[in-house]
C-alpha atoms as a PDB file:
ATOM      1  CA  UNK A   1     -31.938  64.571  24.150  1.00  0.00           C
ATOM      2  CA  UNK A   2     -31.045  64.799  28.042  1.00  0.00           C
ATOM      3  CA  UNK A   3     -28.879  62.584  29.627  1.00  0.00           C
ATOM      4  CA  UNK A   4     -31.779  61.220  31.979  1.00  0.00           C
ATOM      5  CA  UNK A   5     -33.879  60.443  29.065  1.00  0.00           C
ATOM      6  CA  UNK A   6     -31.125  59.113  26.855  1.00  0.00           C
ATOM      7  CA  UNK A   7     -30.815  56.627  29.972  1.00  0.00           C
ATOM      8  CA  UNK A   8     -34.072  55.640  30.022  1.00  0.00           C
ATOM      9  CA  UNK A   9     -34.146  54.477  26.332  1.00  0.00           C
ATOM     10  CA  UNK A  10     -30.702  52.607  26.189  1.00  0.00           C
ATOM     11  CA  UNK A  11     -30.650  49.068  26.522  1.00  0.00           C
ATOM     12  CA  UNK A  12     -27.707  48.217  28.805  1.00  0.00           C
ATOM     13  CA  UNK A  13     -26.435  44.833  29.760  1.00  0.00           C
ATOM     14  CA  UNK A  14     -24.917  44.363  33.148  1.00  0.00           C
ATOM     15  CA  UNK A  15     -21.517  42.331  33.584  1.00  0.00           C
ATOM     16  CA  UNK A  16     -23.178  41.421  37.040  1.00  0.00           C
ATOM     17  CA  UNK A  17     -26.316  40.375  37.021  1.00  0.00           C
ATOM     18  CA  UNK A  18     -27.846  38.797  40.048  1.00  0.00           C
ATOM     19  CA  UNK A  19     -25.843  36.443  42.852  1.00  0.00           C
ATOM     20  CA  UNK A  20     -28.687  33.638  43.507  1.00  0.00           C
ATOM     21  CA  UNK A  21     -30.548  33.223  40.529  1.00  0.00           C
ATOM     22  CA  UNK A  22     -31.090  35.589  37.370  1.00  0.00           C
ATOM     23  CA  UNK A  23     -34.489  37.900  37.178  1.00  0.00           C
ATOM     24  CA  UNK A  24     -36.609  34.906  35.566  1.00  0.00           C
ATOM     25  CA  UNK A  25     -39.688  37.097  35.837  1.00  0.00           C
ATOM     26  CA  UNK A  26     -39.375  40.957  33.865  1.00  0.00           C
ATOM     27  CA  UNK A  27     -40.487  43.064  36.216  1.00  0.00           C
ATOM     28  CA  UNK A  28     -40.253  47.031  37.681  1.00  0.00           C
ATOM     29  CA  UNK A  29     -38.473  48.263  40.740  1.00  0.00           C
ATOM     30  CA  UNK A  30     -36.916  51.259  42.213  1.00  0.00           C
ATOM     31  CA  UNK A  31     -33.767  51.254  44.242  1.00  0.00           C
ATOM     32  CA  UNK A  32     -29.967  53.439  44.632  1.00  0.00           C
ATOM     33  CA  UNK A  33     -32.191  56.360  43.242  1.00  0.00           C
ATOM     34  CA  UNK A  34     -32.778  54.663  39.829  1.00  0.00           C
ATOM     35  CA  UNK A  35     -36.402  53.608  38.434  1.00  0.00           C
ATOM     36  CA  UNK A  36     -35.696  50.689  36.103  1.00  0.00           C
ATOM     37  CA  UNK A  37     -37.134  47.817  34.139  1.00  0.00           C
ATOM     38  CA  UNK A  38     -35.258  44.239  34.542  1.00  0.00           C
ATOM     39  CA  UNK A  39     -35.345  42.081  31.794  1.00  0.00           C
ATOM     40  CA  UNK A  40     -35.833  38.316  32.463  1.00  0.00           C
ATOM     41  CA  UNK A  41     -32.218  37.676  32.083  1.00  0.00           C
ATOM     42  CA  UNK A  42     -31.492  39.980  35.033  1.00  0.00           C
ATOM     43  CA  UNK A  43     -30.230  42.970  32.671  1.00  0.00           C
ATOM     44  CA  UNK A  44     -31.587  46.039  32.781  1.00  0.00           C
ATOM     45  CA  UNK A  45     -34.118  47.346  30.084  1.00  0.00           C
ATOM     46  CA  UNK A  46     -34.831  50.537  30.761  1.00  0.00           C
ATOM     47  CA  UNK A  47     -33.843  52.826  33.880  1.00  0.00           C
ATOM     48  CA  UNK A  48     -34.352  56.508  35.039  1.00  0.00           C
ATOM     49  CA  UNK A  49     -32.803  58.331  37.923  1.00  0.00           C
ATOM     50  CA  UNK A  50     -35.760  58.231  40.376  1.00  0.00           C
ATOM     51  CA  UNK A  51     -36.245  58.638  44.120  1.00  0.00           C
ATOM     52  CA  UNK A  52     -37.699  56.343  46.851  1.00  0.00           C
ATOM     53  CA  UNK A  53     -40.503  54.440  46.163  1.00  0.00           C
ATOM     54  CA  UNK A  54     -43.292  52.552  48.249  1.00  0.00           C
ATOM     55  CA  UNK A  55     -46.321  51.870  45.512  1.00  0.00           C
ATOM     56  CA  UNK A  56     -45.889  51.199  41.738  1.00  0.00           C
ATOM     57  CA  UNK A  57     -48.599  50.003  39.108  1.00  0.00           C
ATOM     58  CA  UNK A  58     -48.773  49.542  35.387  1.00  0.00           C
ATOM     59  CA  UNK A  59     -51.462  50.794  33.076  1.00  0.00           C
ATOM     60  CA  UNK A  60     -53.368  48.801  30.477  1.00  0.00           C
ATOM     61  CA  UNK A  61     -51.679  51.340  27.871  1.00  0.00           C
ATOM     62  CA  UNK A  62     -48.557  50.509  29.257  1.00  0.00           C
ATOM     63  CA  UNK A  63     -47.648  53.700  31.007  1.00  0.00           C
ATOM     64  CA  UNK A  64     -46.581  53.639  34.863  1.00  0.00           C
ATOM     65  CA  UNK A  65     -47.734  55.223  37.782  1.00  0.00           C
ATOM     66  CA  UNK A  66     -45.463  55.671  40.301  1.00  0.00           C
ATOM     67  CA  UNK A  67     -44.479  58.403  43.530  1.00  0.00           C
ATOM     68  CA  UNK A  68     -42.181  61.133  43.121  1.00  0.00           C
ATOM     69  CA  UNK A  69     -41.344  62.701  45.733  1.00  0.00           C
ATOM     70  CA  UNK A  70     -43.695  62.609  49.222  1.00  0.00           C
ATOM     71  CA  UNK A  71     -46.733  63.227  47.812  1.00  0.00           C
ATOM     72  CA  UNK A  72     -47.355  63.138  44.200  1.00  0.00           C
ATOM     73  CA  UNK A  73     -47.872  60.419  42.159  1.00  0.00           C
ATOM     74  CA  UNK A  74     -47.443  60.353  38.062  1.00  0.00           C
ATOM     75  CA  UNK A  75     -47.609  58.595  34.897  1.00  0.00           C
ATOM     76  CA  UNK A  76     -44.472  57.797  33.066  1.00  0.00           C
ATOM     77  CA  UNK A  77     -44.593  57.129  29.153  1.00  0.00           C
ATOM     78  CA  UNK A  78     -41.954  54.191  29.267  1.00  0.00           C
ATOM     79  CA  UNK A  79     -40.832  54.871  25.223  1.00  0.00           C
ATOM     80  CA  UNK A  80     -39.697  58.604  25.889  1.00  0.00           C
ATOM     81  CA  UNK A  81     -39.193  58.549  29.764  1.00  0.00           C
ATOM     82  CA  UNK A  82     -42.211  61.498  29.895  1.00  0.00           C
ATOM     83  CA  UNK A  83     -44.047  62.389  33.003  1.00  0.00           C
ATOM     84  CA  UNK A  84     -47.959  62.817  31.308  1.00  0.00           C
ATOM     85  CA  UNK A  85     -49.752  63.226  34.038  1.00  0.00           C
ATOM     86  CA  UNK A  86     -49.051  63.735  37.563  1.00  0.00           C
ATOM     87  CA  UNK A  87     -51.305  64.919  40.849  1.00  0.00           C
ATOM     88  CA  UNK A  88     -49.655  65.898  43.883  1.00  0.00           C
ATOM     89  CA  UNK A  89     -51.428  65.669  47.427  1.00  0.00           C
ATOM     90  CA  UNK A  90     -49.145  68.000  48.908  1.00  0.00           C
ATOM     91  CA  UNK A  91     -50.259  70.953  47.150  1.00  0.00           C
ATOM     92  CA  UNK A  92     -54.122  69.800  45.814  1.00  0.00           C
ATOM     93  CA  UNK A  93     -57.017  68.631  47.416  1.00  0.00           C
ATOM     94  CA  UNK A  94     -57.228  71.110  50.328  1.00  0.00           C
ATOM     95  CA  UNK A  95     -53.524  69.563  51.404  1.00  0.00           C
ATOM     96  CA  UNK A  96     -51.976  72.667  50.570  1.00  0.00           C
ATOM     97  CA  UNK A  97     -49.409  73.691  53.659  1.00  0.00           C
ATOM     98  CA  UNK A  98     -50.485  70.595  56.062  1.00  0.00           C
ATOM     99  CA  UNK A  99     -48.439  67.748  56.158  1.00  0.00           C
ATOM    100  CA  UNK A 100     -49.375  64.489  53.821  1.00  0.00           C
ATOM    101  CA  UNK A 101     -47.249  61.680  52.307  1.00  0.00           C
ATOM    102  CA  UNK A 102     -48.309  59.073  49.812  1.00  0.00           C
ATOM    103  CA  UNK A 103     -47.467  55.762  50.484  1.00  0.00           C
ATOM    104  CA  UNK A 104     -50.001  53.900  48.621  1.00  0.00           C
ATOM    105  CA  UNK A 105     -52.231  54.197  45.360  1.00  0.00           C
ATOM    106  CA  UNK A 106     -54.056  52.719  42.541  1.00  0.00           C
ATOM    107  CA  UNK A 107     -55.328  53.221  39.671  1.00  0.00           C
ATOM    108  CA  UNK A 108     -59.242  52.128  39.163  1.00  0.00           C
ATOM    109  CA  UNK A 109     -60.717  49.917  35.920  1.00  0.00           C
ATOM    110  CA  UNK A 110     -62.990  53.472  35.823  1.00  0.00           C
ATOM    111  CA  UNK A 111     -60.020  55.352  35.025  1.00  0.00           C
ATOM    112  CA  UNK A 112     -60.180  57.210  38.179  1.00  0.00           C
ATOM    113  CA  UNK A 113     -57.334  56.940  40.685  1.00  0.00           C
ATOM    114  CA  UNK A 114     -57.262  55.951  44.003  1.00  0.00           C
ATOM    115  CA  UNK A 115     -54.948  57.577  46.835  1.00  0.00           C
ATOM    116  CA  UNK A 116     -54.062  57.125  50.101  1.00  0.00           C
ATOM    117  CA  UNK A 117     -52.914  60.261  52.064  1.00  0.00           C
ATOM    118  CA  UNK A 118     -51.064  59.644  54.935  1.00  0.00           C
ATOM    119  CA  UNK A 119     -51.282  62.879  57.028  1.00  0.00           C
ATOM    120  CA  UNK A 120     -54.535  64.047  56.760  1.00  0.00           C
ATOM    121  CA  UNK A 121     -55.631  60.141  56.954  1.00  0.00           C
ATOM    122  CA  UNK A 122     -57.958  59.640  54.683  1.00  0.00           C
ATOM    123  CA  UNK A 123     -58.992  57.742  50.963  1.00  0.00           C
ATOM    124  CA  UNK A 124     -59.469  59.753  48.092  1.00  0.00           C
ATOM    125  CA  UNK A 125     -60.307  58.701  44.687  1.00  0.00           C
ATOM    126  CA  UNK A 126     -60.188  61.856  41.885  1.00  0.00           C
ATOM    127  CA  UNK A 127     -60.678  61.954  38.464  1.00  0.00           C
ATOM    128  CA  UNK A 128     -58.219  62.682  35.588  1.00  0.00           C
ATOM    129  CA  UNK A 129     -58.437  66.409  35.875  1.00  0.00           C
ATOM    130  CA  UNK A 130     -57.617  65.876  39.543  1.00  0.00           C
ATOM    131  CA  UNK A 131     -61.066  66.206  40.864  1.00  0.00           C
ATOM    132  CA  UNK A 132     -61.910  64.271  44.020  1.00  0.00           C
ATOM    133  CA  UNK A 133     -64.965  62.396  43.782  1.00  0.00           C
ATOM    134  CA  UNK A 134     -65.129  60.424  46.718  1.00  0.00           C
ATOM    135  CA  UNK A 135     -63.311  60.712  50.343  1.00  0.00           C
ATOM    136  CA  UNK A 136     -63.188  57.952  52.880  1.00  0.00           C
ATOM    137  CA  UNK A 137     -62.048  59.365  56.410  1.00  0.00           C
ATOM    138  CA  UNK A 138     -59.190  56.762  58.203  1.00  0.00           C
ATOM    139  CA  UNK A 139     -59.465  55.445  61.769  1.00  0.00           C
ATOM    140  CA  UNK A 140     -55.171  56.077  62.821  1.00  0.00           C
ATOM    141  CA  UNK A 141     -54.828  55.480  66.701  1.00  0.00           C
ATOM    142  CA  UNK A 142     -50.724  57.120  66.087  1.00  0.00           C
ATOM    143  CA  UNK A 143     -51.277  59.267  63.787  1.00  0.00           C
ATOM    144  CA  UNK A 144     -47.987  60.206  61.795  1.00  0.00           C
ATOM    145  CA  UNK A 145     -47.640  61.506  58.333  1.00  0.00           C
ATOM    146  CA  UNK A 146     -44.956  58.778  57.371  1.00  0.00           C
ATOM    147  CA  UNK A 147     -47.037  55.629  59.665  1.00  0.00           C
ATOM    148  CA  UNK A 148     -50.662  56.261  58.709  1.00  0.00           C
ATOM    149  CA  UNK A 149     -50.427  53.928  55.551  1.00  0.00           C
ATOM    150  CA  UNK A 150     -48.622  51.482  53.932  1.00  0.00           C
ATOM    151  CA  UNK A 151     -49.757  49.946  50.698  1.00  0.00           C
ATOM    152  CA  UNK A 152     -53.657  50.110  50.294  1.00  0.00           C
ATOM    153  CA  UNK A 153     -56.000  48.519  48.055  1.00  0.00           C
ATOM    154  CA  UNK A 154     -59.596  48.645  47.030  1.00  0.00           C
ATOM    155  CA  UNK A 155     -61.182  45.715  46.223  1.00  0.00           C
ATOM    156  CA  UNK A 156     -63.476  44.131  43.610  1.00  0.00           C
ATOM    157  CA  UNK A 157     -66.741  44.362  46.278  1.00  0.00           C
ATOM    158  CA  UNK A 158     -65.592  48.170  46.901  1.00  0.00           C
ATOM    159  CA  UNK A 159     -64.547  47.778  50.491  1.00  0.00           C
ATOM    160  CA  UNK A 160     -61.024  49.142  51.147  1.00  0.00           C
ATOM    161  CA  UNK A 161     -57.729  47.292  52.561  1.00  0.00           C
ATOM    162  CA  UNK A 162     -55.592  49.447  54.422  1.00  0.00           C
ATOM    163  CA  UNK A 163     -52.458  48.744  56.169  1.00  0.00           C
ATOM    164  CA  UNK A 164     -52.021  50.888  59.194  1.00  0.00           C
ATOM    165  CA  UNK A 165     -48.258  50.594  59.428  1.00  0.00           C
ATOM    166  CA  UNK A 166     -48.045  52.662  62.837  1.00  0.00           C
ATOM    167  CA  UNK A 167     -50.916  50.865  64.149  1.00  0.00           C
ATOM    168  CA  UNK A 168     -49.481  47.862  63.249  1.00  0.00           C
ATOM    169  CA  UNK A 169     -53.094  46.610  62.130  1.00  0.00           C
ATOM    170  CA  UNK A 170     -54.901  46.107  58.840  1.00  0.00           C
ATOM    171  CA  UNK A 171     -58.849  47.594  58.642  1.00  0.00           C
ATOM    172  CA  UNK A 172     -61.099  46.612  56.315  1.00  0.00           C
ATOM    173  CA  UNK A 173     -63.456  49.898  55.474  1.00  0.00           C
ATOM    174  CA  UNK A 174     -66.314  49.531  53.409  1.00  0.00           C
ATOM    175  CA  UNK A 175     -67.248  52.001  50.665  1.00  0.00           C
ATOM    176  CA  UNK A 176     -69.269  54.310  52.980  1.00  0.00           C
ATOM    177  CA  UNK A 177     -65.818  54.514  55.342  1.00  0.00           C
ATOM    178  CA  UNK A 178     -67.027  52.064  58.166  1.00  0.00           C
ATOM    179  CA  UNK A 179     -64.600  49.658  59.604  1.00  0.00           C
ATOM    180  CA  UNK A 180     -65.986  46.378  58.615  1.00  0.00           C
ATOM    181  CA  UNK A 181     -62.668  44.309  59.731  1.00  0.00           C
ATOM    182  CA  UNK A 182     -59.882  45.039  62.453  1.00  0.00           C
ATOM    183  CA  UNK A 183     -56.867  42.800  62.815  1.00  0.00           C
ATOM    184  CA  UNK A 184     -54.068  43.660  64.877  1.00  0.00           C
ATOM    185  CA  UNK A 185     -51.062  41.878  63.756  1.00  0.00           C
ATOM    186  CA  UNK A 186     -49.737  39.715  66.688  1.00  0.00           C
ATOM    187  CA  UNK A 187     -46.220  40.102  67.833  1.00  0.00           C
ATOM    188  CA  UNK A 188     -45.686  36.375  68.732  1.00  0.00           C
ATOM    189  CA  UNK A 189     -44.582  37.201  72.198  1.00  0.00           C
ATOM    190  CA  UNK A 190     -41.882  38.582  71.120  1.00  0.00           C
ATOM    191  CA  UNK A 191     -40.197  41.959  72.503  1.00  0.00           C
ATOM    192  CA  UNK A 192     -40.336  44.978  70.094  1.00  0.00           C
ATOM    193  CA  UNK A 193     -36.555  45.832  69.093  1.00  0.00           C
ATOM    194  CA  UNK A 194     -35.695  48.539  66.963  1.00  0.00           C
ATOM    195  CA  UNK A 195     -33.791  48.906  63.549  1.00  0.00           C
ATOM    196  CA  UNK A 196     -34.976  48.011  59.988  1.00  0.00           C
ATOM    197  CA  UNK A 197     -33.086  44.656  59.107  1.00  0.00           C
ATOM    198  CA  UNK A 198     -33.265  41.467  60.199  1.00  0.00           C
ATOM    199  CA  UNK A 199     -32.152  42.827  64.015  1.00  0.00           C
ATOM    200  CA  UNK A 200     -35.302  44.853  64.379  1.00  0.00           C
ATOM    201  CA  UNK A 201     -39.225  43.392  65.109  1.00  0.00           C
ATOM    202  CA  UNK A 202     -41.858  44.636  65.428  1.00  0.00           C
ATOM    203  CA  UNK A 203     -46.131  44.826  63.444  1.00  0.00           C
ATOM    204  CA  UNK A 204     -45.354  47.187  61.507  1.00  0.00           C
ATOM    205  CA  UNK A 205     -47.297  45.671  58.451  1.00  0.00           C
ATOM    206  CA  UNK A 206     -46.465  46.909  54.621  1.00  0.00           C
ATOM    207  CA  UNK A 207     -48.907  44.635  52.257  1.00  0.00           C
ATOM    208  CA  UNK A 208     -52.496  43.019  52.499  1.00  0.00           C
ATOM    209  CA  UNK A 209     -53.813  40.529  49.992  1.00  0.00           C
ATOM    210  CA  UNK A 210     -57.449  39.621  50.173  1.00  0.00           C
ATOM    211  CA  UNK A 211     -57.208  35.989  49.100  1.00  0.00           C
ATOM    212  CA  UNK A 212     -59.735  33.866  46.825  1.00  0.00           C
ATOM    213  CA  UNK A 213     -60.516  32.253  49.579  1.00  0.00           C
ATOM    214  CA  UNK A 214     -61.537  34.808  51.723  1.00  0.00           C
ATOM    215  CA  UNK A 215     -58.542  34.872  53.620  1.00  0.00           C
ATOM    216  CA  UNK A 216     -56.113  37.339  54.242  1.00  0.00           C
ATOM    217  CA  UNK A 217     -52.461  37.476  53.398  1.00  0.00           C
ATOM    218  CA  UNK A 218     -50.685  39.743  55.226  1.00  0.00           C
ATOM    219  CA  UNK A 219     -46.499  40.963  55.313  1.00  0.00           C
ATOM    220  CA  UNK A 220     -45.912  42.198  58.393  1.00  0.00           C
ATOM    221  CA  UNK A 221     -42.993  44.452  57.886  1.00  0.00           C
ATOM    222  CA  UNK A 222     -40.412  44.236  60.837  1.00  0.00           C
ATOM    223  CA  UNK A 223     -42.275  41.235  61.830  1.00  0.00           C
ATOM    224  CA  UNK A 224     -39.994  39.497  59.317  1.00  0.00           C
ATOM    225  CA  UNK A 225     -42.700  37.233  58.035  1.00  0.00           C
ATOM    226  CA  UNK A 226     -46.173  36.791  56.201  1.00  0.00           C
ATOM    227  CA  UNK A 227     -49.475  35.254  57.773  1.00  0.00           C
ATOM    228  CA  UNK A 228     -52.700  34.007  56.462  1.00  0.00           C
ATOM    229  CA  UNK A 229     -55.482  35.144  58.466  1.00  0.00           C
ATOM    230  CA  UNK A 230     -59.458  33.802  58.328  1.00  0.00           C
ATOM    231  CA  UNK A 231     -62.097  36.535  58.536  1.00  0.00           C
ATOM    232  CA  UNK A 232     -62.463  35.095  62.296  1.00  0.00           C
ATOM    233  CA  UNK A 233     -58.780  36.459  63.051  1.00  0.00           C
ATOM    234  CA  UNK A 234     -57.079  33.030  62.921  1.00  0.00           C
ATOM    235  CA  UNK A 235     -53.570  32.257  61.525  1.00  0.00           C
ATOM    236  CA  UNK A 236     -53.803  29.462  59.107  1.00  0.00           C
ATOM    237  CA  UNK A 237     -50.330  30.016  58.000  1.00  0.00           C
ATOM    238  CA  UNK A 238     -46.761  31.590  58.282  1.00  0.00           C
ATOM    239  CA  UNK A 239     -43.637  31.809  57.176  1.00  0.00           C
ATOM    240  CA  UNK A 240     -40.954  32.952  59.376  1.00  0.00           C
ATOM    241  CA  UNK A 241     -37.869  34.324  59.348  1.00  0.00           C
ATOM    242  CA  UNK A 242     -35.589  31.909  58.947  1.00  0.00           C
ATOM    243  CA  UNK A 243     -37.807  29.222  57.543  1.00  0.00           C
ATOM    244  CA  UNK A 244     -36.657  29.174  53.839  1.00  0.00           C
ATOM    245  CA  UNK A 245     -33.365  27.460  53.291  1.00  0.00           C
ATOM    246  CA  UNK A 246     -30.417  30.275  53.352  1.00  0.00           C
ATOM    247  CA  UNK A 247     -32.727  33.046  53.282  1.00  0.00           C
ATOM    248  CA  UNK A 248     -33.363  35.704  55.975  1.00  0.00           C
ATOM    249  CA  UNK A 249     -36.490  37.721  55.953  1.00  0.00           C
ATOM    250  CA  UNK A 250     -35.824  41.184  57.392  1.00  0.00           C
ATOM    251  CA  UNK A 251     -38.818  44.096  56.416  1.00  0.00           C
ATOM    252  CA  UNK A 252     -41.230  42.145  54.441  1.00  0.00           C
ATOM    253  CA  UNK A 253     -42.849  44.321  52.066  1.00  0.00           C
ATOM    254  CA  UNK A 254     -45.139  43.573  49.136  1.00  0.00           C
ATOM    255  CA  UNK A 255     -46.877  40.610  48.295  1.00  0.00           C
ATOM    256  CA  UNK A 256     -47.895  39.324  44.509  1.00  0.00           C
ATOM    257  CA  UNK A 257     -49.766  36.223  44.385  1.00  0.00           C
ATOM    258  CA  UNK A 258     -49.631  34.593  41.149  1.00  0.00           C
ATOM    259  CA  UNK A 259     -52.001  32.527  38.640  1.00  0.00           C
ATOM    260  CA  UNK A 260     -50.445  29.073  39.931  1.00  0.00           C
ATOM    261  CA  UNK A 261     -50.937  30.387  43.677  1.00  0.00           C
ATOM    262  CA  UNK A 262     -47.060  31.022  44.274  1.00  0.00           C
ATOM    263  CA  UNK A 263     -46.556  33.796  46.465  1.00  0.00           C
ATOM    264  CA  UNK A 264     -43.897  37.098  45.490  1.00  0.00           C
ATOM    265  CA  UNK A 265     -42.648  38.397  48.258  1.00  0.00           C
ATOM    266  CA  UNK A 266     -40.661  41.380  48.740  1.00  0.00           C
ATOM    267  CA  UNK A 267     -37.396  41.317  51.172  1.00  0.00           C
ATOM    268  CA  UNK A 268     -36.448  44.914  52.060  1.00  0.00           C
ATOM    269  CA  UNK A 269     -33.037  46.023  54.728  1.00  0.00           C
ATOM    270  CA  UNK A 270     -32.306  42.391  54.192  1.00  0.00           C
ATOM    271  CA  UNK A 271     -28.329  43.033  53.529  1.00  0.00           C
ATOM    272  CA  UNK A 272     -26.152  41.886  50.836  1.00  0.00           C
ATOM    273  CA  UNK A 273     -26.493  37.769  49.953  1.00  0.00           C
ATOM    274  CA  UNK A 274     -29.835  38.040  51.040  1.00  0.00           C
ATOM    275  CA  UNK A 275     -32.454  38.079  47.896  1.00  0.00           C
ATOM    276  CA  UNK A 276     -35.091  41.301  47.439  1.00  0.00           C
ATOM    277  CA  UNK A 277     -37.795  39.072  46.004  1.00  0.00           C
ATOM    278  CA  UNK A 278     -38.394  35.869  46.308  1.00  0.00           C
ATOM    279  CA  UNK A 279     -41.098  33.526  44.836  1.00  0.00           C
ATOM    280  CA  UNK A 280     -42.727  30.595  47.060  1.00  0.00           C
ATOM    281  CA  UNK A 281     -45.271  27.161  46.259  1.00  0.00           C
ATOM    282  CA  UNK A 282     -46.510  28.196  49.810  1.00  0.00           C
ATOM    283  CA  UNK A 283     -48.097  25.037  50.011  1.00  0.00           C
ATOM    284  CA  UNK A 284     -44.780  23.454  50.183  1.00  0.00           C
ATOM    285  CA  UNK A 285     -42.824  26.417  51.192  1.00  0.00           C
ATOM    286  CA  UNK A 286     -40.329  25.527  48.499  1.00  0.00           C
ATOM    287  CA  UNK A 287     -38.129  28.491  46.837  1.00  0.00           C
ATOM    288  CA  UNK A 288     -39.098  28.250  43.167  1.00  0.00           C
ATOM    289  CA  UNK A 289     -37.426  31.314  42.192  1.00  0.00           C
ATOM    290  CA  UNK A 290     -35.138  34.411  44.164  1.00  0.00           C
ATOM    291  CA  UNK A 291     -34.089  37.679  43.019  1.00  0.00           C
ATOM    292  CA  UNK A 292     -31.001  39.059  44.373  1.00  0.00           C
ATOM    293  CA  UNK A 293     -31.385  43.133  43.245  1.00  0.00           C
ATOM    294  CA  UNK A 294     -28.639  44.208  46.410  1.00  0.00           C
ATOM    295  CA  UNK A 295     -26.330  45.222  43.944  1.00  0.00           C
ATOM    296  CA  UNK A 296     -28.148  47.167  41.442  1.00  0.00           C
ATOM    297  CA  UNK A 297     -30.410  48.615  43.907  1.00  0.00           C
ATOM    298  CA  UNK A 298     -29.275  48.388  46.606  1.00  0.00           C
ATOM    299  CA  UNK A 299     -30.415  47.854  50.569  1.00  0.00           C
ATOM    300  CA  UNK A 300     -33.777  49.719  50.297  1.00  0.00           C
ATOM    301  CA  UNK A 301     -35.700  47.793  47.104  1.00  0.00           C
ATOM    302  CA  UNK A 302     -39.363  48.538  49.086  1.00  0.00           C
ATOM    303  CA  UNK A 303     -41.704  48.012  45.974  1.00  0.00           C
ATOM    304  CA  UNK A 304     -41.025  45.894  42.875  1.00  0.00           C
ATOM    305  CA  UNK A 305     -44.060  44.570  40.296  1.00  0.00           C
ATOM    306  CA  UNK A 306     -44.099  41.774  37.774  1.00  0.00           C
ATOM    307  CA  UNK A 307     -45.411  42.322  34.190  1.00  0.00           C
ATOM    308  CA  UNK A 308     -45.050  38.636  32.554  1.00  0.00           C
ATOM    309  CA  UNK A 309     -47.179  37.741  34.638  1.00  0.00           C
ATOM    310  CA  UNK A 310     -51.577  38.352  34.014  1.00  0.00           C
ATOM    311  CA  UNK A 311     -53.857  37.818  36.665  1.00  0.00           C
ATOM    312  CA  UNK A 312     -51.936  38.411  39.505  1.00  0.00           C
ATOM    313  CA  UNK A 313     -53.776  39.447  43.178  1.00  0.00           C
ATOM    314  CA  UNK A 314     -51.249  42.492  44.720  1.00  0.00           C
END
């Protein structure tokens, strides 16, 4: 048995587990090159040595799909630590020699997988033996292999949510590839300043969450905050920065809204004291729950998903 797998299958309590408040939820995250499950007292479960992350997802066998790498995403057997299946845009697809990252994908309730390829800016969705079935051309004003897309969804009417992180603007495409929804995400008169912590500002927006409502939830990266939007462009409701008691939102990354309507929210570059995920009752704005993942992984936790949790809009 290798080393990395051997790691993978141990069980190992940490002396330290988090500084505000233990992991309450189990969940997945990536971070200080390690891929781990935390259990819900804030140990870890399960971990691999793994690269950078932006996009994670759990299968109903419960196998996860994850990046490796720039461009390929895979499916990891959690009990042995196995890749079983992997496709990588950098070499498939027609990519082969142009540049393409992956930033963002998803697996489909038809099996099929959805991916979105930053680089030659478009939407594919392939089958199992890595056949692509359907392609959805992207509108990308500043076009960049690493800025075309951040996380993108498809939802349950077909259209597709993409964040355009270089645009700084979210499109709504339908499932023919027109632009059925355009929102540039406002700076709030406020200068652009560069940097990825809580120094820095800017749109450059990570996360979209089509709300029951028909709203839009939306993390706006360096923007440091997280907006509601109507389909008629208007904010409904924020939180900012420094709003939440002791806590300092720096690159705002994913967003997981639960059952109950509490809001996950991922807190990338935020520094040490400052928690990587914390939970909100945004109708109060009340911390109901923080996770503080600095030291186990780290200043650059981008992408993190909860699994005791069904039903939950991400």
């Amino acid at each position: 048995m290798t080393s990395a797998k051997a790691a993978f299958l141990v069980l190992t309590a940490l002396a330290g587990c988090v500084n505000v408040a233990y992991a309450k939820h189990r969940l997945a995250t990536q971070g200080n090159d390690r891929l781990a499950i935390v259990a819900a007292d804030g140990s870890i479960e399960r971990e691999k040595p793994w690269g950078g992350i932006h996009d994670i997802h759990r299968l109903p066998n419960g196998h996860f799909m994850v990046q490796r790498g720039g461009a390929e995403v895979v499916e990891i057997d959690p009990a042995n630590g196995h890749v079983v299946w992997s496709y990588d845009s950098a070499k498939q697809g027609g990519n082969d020699g142009k540049p393409v990252e992956v930033h963002s994908f998803q697996p489909l309730p038809d099996g099929k997988l959805m991916i979105a390829e930053s680089g030659p800016a478009r939407i594919i969705e392939i089958d199992r033996e890595g056949k692509i079935e359907k392609t959805i051309p992207l509108k990308v004003e500043h076009p960049h292999p690493h800025t075309d897309t951040r996380l993108v969804r498809k939802l349950d009417d077909g259209h597709y949510l993409v964040c355009h992180e270089g645009d700084g603007t979210v499109r709504e495409y339908d499932g023919d590839g027109k632009i059925v929804w355009e929102y540039e995400v406002p700076m709030f008169d406020k200068p652009a300043a560069d940097g990825h912590g809580p120094e820095a500002f800017g749109n450059k927006c990570f996360a979209a969450v089509r709300l029951a409502n028909g709203n839009t939830l939306i993390s706006t990266g360096n923007g440091h905050s997280v907006i509601e939007v109507t389909p008629a462009k208007e904010v409904v409701w924020k939180l900012e920065q420094n709003e939440l008691p002791g806590i300092t939102l720096a690159w705002v990354t994913t967003l997981e809204v639960l059952p109950n309507g509490h809001y996950v929210i991922g807190n990338c570059h935020a520094g040490p004291g400052q928690p990587t995920l914390v939970e909100i009752d945004p109708k109060t704005k009340k911390v109901v729950w923080q996770f503080d993942g600095f030291e186990q992984f780290g200043n650059a936790m981008s992408n993190s998903l909860l699994f005791d949790v069904d039903g939950v809009r991400r």
